[in-house]
C-alpha atoms as a PDB file:
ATOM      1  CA  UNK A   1       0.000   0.000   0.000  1.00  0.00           C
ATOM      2  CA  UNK A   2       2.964   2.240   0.484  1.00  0.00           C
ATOM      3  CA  UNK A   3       4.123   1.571  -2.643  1.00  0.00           C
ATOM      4  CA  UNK A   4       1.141   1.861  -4.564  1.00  0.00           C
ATOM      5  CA  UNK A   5       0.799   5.293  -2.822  1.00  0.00           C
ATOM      6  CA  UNK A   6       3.703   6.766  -3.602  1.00  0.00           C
ATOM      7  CA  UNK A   7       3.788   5.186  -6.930  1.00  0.00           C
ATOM      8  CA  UNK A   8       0.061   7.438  -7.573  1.00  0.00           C
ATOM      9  CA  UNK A   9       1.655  10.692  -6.376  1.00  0.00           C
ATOM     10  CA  UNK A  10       4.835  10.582  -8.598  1.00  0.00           C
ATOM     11  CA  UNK A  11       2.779   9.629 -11.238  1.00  0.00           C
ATOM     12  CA  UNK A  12       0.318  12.304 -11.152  1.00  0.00           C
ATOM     13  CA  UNK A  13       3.140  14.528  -9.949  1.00  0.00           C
ATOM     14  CA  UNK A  14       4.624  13.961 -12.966  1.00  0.00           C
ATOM     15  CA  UNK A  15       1.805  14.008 -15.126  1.00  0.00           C
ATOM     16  CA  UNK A  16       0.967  17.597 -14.007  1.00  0.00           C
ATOM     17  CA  UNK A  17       4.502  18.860 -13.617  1.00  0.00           C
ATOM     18  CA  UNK A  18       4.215  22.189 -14.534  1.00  0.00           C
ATOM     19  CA  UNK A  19       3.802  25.924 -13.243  1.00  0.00           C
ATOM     20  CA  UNK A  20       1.130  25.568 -10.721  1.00  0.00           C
ATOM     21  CA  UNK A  21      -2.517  27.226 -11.537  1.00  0.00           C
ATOM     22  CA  UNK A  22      -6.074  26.350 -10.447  1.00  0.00           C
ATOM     23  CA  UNK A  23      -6.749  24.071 -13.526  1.00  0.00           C
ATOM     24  CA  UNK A  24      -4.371  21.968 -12.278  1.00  0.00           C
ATOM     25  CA  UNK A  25      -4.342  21.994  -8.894  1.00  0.00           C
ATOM     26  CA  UNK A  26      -7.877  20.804  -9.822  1.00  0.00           C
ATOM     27  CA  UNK A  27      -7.324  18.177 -11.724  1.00  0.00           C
ATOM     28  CA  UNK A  28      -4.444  16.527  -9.858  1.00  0.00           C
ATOM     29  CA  UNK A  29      -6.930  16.151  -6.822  1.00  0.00           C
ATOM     30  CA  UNK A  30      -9.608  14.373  -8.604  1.00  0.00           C
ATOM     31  CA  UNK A  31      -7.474  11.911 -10.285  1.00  0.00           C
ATOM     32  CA  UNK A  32      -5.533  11.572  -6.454  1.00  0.00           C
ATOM     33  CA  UNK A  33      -9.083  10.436  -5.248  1.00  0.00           C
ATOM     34  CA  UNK A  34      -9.869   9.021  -7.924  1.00  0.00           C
ATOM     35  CA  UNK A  35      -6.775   6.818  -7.989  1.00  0.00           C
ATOM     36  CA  UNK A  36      -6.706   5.971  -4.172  1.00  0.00           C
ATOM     37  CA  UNK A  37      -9.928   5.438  -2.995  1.00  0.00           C
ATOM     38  CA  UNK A  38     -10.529   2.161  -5.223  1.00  0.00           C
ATOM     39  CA  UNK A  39      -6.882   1.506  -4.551  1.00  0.00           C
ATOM     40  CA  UNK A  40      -7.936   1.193  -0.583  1.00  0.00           C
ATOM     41  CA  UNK A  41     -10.898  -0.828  -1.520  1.00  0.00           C
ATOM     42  CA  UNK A  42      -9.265  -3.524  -3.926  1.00  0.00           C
ATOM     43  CA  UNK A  43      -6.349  -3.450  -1.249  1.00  0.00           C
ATOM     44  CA  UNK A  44      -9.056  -4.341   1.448  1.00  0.00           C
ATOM     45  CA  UNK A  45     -11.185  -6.620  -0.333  1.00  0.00           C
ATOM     46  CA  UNK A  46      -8.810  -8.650  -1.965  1.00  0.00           C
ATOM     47  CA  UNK A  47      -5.677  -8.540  -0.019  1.00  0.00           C
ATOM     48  CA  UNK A  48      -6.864  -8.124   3.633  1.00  0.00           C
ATOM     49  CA  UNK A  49     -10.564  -9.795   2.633  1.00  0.00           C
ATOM     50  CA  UNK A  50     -11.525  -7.968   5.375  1.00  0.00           C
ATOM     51  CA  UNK A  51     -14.840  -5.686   5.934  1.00  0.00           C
ATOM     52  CA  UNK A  52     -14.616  -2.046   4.580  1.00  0.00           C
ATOM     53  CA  UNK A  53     -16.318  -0.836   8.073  1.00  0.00           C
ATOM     54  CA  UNK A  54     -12.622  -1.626   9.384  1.00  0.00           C
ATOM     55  CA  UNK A  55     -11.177   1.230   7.556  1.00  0.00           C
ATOM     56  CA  UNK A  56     -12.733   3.934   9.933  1.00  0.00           C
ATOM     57  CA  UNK A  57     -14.805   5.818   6.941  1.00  0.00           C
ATOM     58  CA  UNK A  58     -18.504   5.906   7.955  1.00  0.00           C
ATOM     59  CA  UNK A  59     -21.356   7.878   6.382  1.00  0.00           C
ATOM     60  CA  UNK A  60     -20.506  11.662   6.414  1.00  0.00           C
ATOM     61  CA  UNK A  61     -23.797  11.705   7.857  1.00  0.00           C
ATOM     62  CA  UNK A  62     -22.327   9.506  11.246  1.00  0.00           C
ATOM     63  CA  UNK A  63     -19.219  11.409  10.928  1.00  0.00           C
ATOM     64  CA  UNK A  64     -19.588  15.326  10.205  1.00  0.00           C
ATOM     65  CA  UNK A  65     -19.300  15.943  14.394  1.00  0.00           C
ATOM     66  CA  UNK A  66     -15.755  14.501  14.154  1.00  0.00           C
ATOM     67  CA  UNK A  67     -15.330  16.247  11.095  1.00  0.00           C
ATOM     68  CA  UNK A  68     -16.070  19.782  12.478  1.00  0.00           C
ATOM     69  CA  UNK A  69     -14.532  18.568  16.117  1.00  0.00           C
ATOM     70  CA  UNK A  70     -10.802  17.999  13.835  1.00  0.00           C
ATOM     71  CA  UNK A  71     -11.328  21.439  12.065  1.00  0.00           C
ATOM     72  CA  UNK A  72     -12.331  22.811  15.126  1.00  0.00           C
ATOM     73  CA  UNK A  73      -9.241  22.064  17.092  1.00  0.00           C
ATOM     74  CA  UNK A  74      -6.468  23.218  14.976  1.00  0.00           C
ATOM     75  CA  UNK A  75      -8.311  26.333  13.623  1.00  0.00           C
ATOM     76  CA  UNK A  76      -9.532  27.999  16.986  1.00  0.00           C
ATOM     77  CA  UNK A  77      -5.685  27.472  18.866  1.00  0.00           C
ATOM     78  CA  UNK A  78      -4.529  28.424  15.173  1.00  0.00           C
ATOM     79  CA  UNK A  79      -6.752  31.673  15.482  1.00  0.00           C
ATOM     80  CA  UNK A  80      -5.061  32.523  19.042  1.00  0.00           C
ATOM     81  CA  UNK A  81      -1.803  31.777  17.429  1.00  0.00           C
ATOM     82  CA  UNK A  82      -2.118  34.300  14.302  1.00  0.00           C
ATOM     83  CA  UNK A  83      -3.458  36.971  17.019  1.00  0.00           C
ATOM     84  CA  UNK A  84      -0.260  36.393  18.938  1.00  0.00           C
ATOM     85  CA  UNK A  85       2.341  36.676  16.419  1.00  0.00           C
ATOM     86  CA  UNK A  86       0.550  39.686  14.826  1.00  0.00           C
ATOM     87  CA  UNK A  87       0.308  41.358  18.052  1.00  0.00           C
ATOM     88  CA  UNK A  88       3.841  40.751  18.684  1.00  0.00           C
ATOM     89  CA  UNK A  89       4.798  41.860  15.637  1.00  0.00           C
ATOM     90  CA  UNK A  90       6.626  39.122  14.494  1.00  0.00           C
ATOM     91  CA  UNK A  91       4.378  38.658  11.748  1.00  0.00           C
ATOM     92  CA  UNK A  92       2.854  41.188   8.963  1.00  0.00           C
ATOM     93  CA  UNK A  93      -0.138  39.521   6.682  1.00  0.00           C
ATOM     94  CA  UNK A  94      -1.652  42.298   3.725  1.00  0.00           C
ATOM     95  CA  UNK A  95      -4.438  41.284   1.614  1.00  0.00           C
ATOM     96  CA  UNK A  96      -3.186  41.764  -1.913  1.00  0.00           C
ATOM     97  CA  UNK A  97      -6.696  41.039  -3.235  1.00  0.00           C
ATOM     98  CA  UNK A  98     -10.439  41.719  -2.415  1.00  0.00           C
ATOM     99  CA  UNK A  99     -11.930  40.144   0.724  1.00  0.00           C
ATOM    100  CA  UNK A 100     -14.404  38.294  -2.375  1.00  0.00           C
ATOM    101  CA  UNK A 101     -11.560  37.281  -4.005  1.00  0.00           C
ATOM    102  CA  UNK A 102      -9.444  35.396  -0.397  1.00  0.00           C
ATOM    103  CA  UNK A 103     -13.233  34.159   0.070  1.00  0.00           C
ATOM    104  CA  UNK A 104     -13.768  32.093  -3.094  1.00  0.00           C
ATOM    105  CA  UNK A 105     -10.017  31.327  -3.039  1.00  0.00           C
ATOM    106  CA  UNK A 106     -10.666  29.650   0.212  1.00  0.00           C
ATOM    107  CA  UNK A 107     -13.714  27.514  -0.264  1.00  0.00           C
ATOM    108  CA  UNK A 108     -11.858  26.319  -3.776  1.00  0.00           C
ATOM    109  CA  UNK A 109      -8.870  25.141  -1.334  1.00  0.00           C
ATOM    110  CA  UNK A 110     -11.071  23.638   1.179  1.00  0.00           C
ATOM    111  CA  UNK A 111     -12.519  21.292  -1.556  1.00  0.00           C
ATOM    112  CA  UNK A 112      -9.035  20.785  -3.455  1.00  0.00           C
ATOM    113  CA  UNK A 113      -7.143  19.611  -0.036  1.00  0.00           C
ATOM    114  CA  UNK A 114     -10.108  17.325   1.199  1.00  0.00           C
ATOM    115  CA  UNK A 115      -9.596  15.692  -2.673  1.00  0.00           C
ATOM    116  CA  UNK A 116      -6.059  15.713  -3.174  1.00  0.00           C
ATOM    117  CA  UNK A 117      -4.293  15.526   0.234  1.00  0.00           C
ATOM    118  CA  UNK A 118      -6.960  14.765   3.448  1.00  0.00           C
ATOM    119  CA  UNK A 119      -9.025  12.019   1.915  1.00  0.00           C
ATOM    120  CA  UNK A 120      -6.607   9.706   0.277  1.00  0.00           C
ATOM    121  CA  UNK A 121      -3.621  10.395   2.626  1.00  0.00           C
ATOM    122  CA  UNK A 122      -5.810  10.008   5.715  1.00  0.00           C
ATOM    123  CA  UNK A 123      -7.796   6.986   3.557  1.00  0.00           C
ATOM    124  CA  UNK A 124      -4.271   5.247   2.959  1.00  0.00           C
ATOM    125  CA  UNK A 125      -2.016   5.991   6.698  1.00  0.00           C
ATOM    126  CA  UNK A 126      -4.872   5.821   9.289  1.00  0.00           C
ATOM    127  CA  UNK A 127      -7.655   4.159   7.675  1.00  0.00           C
ATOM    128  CA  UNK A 128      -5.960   1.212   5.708  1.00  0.00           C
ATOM    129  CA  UNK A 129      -2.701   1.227   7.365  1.00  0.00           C
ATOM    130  CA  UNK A 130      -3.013   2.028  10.813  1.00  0.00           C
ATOM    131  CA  UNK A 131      -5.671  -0.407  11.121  1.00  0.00           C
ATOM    132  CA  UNK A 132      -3.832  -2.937   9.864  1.00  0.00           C
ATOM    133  CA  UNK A 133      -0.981  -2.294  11.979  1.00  0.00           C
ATOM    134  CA  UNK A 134      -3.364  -2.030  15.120  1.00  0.00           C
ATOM    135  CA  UNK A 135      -4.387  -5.494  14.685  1.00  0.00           C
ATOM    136  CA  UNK A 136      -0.980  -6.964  15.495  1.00  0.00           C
ATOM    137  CA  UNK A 137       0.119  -4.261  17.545  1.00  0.00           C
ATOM    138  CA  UNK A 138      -0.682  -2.430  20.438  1.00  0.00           C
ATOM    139  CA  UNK A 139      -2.239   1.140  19.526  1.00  0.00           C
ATOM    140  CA  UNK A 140       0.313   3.402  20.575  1.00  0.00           C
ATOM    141  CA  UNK A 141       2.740   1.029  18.435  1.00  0.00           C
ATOM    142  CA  UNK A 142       0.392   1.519  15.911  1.00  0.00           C
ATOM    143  CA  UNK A 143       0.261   4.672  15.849  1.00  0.00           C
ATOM    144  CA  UNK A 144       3.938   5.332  15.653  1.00  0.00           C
ATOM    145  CA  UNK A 145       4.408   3.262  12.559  1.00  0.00           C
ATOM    146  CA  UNK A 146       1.961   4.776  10.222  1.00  0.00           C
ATOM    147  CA  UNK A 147       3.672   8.102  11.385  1.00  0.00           C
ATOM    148  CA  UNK A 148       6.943   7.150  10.239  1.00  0.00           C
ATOM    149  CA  UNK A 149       5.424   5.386   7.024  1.00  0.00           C
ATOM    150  CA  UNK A 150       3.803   8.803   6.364  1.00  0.00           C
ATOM    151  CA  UNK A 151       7.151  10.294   6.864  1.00  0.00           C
ATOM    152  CA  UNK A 152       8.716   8.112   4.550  1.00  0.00           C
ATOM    153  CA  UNK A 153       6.258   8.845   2.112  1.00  0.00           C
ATOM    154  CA  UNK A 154       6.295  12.855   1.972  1.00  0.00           C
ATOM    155  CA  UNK A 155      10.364  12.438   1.809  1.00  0.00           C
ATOM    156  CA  UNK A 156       9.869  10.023  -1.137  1.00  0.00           C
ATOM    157  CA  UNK A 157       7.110  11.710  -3.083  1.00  0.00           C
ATOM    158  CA  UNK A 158       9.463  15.083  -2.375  1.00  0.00           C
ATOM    159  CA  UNK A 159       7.462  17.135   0.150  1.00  0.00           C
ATOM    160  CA  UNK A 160       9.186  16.515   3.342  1.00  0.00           C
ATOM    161  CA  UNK A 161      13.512  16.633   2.210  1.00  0.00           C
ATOM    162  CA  UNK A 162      14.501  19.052   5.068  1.00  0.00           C
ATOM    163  CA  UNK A 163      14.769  18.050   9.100  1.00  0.00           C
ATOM    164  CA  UNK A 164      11.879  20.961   9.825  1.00  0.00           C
ATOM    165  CA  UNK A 165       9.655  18.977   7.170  1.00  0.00           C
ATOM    166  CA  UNK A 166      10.485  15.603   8.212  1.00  0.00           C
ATOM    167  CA  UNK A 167       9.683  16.469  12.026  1.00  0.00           C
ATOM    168  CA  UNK A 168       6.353  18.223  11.043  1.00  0.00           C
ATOM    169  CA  UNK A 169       5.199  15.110   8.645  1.00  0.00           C
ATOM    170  CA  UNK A 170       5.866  12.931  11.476  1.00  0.00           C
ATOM    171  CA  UNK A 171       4.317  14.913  14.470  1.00  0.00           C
ATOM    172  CA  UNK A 172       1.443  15.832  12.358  1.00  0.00           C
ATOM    173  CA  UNK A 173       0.278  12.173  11.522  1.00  0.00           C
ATOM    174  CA  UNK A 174       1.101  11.319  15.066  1.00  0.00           C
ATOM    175  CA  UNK A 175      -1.852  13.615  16.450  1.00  0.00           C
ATOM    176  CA  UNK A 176      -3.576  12.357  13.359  1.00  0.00           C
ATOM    177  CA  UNK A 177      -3.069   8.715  14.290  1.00  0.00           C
ATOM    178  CA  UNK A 178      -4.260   9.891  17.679  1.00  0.00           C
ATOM    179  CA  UNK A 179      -7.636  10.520  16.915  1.00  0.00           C
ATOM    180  CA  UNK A 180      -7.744   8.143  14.918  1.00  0.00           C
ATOM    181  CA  UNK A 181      -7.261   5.424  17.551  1.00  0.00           C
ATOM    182  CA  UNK A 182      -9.204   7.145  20.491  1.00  0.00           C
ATOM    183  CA  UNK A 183     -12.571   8.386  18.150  1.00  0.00           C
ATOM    184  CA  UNK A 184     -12.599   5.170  16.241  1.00  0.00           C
ATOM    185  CA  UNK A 185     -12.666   6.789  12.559  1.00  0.00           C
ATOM    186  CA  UNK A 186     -11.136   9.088  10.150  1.00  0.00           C
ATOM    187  CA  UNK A 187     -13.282  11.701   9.780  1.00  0.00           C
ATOM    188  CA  UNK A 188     -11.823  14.449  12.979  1.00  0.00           C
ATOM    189  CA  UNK A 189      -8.265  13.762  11.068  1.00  0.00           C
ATOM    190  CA  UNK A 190      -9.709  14.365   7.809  1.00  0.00           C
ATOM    191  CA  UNK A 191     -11.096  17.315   9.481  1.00  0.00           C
ATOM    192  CA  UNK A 192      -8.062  18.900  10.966  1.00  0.00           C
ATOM    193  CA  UNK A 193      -6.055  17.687   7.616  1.00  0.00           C
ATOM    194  CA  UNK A 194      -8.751  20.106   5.442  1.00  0.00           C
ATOM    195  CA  UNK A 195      -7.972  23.003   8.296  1.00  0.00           C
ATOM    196  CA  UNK A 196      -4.232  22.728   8.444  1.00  0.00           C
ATOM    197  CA  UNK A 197      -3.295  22.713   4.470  1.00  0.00           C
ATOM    198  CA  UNK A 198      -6.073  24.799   3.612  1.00  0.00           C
ATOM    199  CA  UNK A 199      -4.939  27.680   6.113  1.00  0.00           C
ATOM    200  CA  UNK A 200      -1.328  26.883   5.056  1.00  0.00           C
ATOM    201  CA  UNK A 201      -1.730  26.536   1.513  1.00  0.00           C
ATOM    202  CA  UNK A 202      -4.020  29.983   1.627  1.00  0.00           C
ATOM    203  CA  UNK A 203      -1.345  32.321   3.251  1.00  0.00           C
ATOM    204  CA  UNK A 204       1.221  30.751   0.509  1.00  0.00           C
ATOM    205  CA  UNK A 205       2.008  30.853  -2.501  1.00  0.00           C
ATOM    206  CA  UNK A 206      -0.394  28.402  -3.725  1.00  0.00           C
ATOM    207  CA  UNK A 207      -3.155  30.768  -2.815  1.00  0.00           C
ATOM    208  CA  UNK A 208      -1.403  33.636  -3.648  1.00  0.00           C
ATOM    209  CA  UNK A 209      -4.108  36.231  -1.707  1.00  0.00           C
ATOM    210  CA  UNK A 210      -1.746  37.451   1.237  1.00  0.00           C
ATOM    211  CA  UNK A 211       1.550  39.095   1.236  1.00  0.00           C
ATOM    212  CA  UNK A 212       3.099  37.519   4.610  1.00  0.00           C
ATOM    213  CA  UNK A 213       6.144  39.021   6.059  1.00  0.00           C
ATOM    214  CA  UNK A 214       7.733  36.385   8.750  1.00  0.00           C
ATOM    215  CA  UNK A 215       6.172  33.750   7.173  1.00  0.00           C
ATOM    216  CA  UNK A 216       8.362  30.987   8.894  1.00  0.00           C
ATOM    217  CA  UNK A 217       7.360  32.314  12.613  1.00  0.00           C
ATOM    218  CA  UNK A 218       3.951  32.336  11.424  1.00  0.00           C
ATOM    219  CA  UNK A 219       4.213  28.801  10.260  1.00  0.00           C
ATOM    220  CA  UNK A 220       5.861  26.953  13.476  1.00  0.00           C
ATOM    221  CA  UNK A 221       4.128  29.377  15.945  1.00  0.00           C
ATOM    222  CA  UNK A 222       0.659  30.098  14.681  1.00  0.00           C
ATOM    223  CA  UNK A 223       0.157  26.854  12.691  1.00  0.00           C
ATOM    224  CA  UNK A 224       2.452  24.340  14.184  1.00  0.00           C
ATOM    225  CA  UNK A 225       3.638  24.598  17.835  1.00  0.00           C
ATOM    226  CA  UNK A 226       0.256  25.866  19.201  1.00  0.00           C
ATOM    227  CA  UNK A 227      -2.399  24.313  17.466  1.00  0.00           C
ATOM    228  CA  UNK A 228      -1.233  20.724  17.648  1.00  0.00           C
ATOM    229  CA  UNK A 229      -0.560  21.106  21.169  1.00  0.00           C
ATOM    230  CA  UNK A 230      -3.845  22.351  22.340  1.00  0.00           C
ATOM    231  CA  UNK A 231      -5.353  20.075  19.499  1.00  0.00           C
ATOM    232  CA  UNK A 232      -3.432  17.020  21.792  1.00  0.00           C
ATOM    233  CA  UNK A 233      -4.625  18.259  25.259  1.00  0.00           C
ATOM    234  CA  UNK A 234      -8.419  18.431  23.926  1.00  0.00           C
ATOM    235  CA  UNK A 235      -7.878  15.086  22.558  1.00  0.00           C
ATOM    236  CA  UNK A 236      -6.863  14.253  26.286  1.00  0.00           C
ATOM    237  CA  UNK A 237      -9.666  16.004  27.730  1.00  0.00           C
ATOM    238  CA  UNK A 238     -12.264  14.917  25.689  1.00  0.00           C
ATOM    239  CA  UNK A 239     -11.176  11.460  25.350  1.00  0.00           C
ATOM    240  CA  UNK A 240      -9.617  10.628  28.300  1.00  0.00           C
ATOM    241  CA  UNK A 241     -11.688   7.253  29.147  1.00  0.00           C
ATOM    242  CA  UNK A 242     -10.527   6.083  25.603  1.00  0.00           C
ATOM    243  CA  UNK A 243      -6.718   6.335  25.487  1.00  0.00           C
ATOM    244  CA  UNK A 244      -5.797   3.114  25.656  1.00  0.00           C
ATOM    245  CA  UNK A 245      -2.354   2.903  23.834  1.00  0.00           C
ATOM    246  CA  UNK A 246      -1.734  -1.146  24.607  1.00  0.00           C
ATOM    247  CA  UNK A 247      -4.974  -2.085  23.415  1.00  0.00           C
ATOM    248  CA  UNK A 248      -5.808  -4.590  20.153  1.00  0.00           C
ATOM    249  CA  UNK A 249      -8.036  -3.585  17.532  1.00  0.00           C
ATOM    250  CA  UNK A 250     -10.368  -6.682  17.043  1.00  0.00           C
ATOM    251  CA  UNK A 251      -9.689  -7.865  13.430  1.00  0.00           C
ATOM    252  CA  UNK A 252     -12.796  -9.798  11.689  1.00  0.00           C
ATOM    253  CA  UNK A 253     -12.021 -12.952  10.191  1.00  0.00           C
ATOM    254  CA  UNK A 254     -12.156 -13.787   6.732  1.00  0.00           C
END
């Protein structure tokens, strides 16, 4: 499954190799769901012959209060941390566009990250393989190895080459894995996946509508450092009861 996902994103990487715009963008997150979601299902039918419910990817109608609850908890401690480093001054953000124009720009993104990045990646690493590596392993164990298989695959595919990339590839699908083992689905990662890139992909150059000045404080402070570690202590709170790291996850037979 590793494999076959890094295969799809250096294919389609390649494929649409060129100087980015919208079209694109567009395009190379419908084919990556279109690629990996029946990818993940002939993996699970006819490898694992195992039930689909497994993978942790109800109905959005079971699922959209996880969803919100994972978009919730990066973007409010995200909102504190962009007040803070603006306040401070270490950061200066100017619209270069109409408020319209940062508006559409953002509900585009928001569609184009749930398609090309949160669904399949969070599909692939915490639905198909952290499942299958919590059924032989205890859940914190479990949890650990789909993080470093995720980091494996942004330094292979190209995204994560530097130590500061590496370390937030891995931390990030650590809290990910985290909900994932204590709600008992994907949606809340999915959820703070969507929040996370579109936010960071929106004061970049990919959305091209701000001018930031101190962009790297802004990105460890106000969308790193302080929103995954208030996103970890809610998980805490919330779930406290549930975080049982040595636990099994039941696996159905054939």
């Amino acid at each position: 499954m590793v494999v076959g996902a890094v295969l799809v994103w250096l294919v389609l990487g390649a494929l649409l190799d060129r100087d980015y715009d919208r079209p694109t963008h567009a395009v190379g997150a419908i084919l990556t769901t279109a690629v990996v979601v029946p990818l993940v299902v002939v993996a699970r039918r006819f490898l694992d012959r195992r039930p689909w419910a497994g993978l942790g990817l109800p109905s959005l109608r079971a699922g959209w209060r996880r969803l919100l609850l994972g978009a919730a908890c990066w973007l409010v401690p995200a909102a504190a941390g962009f007040a803070l480093c603006l306040g401070l001054g270490w950061v200066e953000i100017s619209v270069r566009t109409s408020v319209g124009d940062v508006l559409r720009v953002a509900a585009l993104l928001i569609v184009l990250v749930f398609l090309k990045e949160a669904l399949p990646e969070e599909l692939v690493f915490r639905g198909y393989l952290q499942r299958n590596l919590a059924t032989r392993l205890p859940a914190g164990q479990a949890v650990i190895g789909q993080a470093v298989l995720f980091t494996l695959f942004g330094f292979l595919i190209g995204a994560a080459r530097s130590v500061d990339r590496l370390a937030l590839f891995f931390v990030f699908a650590l809290l990910l894995g985290a909900f994932r083992t204590v709600t008992g689905d994907i949606w809340a990662g999915i959820g703070l996946h969507v929040a996370f890139q579109t936010v960071a992909q929106l004061f970049g150059d990919v959305g091209a509508v701000f001018e930031v000045a101190g962009a790297g404080v802004l990105g460890v402070v106000a969308m790193g450092a302080i929103p995954f570690s208030v996103s970890w202590l809610v998980l805490r709170h919330l779930y406290r009861g549930r975080l049982n790291w040595r636990a099994l996850a039941p696996d159905p037979a054939r």
